[in-house]
N, C-alpha and C. Protein backbone atom coordinates (compact mmCIF):
# COMPACT_ATOMS: atom_id res chain seq x y z
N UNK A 1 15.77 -17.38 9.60
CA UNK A 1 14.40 -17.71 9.30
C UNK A 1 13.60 -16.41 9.11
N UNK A 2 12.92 -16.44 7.78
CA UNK A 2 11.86 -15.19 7.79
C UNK A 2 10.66 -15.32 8.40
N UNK A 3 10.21 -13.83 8.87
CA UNK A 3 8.93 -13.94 9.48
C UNK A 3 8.08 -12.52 9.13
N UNK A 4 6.92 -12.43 9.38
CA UNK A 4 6.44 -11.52 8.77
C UNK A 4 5.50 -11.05 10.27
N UNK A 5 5.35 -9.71 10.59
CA UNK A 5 4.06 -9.25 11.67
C UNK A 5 3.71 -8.07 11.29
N UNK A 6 2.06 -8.33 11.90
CA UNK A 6 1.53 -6.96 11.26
C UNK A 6 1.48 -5.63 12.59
N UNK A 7 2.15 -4.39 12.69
CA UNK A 7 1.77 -4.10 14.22
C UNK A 7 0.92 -2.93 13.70
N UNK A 8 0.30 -2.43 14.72
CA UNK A 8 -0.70 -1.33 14.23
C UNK A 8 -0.17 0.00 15.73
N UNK A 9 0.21 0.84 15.40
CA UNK A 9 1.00 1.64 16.17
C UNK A 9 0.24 2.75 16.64
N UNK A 10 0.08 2.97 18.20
CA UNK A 10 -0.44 4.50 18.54
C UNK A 10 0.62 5.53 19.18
N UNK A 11 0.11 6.33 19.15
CA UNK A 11 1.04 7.23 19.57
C UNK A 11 1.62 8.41 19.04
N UNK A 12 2.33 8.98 19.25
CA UNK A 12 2.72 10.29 18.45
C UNK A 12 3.49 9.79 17.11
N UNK A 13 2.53 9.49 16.20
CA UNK A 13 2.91 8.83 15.15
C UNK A 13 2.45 9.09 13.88
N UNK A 14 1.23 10.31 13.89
CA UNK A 14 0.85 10.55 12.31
C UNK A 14 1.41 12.38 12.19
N UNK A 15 1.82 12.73 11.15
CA UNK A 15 2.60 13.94 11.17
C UNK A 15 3.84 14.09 11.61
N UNK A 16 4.15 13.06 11.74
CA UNK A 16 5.99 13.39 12.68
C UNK A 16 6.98 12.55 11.49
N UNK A 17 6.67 11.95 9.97
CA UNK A 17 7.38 11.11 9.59
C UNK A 17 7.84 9.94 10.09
N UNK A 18 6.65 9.62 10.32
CA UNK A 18 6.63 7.77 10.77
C UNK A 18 6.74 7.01 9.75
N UNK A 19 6.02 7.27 8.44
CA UNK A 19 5.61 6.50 7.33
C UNK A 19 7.49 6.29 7.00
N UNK A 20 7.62 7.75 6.47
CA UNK A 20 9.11 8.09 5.93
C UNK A 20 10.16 7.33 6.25
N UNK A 21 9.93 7.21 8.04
CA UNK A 21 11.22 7.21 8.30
C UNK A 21 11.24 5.63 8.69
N UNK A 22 10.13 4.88 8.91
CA UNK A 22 9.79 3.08 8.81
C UNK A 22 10.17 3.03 7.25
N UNK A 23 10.05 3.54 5.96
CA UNK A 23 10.80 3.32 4.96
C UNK A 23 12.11 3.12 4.54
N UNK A 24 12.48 4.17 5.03
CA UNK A 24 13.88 4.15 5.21
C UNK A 24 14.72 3.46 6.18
N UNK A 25 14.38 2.89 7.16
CA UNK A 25 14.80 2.44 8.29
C UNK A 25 14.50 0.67 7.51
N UNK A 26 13.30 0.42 7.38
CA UNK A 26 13.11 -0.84 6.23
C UNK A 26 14.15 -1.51 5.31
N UNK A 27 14.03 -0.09 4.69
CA UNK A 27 14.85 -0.40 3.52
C UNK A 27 16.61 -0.59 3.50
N UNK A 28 16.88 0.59 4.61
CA UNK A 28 18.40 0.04 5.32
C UNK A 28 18.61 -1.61 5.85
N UNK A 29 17.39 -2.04 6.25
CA UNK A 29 17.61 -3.41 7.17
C UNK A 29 17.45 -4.85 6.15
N UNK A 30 16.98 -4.04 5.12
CA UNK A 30 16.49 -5.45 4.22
C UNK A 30 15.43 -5.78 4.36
N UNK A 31 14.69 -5.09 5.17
CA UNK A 31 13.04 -5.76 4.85
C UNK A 31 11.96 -5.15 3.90
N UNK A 32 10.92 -5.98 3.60
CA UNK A 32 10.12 -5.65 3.16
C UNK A 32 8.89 -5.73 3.64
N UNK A 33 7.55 -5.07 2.97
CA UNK A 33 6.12 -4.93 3.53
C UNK A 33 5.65 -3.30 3.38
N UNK A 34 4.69 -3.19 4.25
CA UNK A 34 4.63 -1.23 3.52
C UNK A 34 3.96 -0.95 5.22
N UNK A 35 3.77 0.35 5.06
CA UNK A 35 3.06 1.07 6.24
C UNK A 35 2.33 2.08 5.31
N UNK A 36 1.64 2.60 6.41
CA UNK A 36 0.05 3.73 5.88
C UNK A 36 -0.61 4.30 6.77
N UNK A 37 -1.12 5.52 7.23
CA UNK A 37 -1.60 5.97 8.43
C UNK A 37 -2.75 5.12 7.50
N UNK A 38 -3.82 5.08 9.47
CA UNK A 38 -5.08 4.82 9.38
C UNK A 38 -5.92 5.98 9.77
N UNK A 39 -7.06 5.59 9.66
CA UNK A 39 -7.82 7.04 10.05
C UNK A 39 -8.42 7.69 11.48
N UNK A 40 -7.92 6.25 12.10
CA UNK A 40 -8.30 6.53 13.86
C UNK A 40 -7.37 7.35 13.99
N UNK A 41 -6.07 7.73 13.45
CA UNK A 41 -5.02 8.46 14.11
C UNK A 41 -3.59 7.40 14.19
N UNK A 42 -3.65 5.75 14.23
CA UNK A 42 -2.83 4.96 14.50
C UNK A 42 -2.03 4.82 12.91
N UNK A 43 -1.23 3.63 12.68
CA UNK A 43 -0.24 3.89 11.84
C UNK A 43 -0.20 1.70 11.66
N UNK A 44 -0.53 1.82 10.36
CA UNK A 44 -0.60 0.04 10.12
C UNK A 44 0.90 -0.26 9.56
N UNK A 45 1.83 -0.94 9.95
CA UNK A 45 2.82 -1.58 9.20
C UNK A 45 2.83 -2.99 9.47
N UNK A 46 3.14 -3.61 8.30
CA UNK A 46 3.47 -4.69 7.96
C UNK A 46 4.82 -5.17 7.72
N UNK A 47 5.78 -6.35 8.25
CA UNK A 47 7.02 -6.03 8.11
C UNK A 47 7.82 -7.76 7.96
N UNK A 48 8.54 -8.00 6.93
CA UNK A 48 8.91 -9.24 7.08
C UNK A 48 10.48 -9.29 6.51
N UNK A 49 11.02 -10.06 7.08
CA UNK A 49 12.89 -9.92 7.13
C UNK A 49 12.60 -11.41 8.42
N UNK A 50 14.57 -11.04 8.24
CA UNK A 50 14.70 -12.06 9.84
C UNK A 50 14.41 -11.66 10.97
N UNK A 51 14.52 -12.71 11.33
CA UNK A 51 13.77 -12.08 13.05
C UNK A 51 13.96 -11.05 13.74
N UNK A 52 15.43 -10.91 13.76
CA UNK A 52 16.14 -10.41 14.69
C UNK A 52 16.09 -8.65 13.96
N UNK A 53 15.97 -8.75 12.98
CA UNK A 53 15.59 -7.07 12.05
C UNK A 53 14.18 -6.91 12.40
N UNK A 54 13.58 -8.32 12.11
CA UNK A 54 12.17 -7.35 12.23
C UNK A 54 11.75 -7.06 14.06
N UNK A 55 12.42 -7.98 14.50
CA UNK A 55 11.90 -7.40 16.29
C UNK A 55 12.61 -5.96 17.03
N UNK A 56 13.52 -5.78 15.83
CA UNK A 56 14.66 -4.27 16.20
C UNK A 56 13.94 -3.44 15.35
N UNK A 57 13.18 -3.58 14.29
CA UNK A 57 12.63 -2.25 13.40
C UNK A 57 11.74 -1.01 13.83
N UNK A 58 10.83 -1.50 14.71
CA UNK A 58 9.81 -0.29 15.16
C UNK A 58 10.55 0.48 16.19
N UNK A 59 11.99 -0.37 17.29
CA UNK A 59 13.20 0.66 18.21
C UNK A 59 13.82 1.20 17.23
N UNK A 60 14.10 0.94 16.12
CA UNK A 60 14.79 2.10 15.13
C UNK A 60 14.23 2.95 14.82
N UNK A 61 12.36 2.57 14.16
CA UNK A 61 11.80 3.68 13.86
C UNK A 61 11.57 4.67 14.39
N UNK A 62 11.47 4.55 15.83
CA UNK A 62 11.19 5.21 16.81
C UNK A 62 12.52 6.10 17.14
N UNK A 63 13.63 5.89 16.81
CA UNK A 63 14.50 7.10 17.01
C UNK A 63 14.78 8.24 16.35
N UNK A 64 13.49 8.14 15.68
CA UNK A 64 13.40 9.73 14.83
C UNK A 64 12.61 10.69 15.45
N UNK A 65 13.29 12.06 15.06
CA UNK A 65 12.62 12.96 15.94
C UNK A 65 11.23 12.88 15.87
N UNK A 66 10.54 13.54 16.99
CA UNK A 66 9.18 13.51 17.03
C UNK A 66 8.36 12.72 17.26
N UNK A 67 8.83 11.46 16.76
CA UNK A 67 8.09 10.35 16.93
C UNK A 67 8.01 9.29 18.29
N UNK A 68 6.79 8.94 18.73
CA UNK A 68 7.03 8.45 20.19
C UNK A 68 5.63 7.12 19.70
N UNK A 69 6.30 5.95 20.16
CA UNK A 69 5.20 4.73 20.15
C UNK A 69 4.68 4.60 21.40
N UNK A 70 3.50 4.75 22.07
CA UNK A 70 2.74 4.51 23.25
C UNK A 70 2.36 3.10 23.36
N UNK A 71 1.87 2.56 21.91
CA UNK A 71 1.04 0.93 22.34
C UNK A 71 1.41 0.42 20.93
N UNK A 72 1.54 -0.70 20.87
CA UNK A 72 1.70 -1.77 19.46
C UNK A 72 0.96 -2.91 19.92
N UNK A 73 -0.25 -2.95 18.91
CA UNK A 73 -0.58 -4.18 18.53
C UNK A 73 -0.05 -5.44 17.77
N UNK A 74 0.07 -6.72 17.63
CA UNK A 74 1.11 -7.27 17.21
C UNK A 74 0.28 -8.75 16.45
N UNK A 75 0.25 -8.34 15.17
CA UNK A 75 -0.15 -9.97 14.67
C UNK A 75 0.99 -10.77 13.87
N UNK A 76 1.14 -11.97 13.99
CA UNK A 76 1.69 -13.02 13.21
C UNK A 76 1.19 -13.09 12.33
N UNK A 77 1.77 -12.86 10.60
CA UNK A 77 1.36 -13.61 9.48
C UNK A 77 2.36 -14.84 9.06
N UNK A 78 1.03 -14.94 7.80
CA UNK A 78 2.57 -16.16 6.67
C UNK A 78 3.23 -14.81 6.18
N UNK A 79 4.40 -15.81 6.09
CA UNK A 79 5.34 -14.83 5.03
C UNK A 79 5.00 -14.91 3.62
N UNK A 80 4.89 -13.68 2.44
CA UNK A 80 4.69 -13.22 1.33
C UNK A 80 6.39 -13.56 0.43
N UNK A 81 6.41 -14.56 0.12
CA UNK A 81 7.52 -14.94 -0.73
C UNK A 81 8.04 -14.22 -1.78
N UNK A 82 6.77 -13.99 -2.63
CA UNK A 82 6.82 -13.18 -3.52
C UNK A 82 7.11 -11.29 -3.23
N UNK A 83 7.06 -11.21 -2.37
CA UNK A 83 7.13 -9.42 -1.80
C UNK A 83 8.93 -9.10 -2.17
N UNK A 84 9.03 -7.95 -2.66
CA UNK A 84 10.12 -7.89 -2.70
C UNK A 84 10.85 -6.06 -2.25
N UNK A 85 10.01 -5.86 -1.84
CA UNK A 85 10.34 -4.40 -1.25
C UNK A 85 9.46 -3.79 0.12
N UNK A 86 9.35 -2.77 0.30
CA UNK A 86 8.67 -1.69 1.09
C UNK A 86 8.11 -0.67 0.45
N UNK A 87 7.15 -0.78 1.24
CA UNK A 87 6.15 0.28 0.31
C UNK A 87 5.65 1.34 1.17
N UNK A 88 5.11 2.75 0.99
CA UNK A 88 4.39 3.69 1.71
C UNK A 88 3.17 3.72 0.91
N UNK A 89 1.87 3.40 1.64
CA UNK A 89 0.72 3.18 1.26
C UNK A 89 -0.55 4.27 1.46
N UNK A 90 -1.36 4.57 0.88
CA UNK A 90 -1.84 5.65 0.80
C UNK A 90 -3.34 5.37 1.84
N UNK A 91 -3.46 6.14 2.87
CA UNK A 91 -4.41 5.84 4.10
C UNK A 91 -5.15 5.14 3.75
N UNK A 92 -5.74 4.53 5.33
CA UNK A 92 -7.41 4.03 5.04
C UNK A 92 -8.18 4.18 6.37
């Protein structure tokens, strides 16, 4: 079953290749959706696959150097049927 959540990430997370490496880590797992720093300092991704990828994706992202998650916010969306990749999105 697909599912889609939006988490919004703090932590040692802008400058360390968070964006990069949630791309790549994405794109290995089969999911799609995009991420983008925000301008408080936190980090927005959006992420939809099966469950079980998308509740393992942000412990993968997180095993890249540098990078450390302190707090995740966590929303439920609908799933985007039409989406068919991952994207790196340009701040806001």
């Amino acid at each position: 079953m697909k599912i889609r959540r939006r988490y919004v990430v703090s932590g040692s997370v802008q400058g360390v290749g968070f964006r990069y490496r949630a791309y790549y880590v994405a794109r290995d797992m089969g999911l799609t959706g995009y991420v983008r720093n925000m301008f408080n300092g936190d980090v927005e991704v959006e992420v939809q696959g099966d469950e079980d990828s998308v509740m393992a994706f942000l412990m993968k992202v997180e095993e890249g150097h540098f990078i450390h998650i302190d707090n995740v916010r966590t929303t439920k969306l609908e799933v985007d049927e039409f989406e068919r990749d991952f994207s790196v999105r340009d701040s806001y």
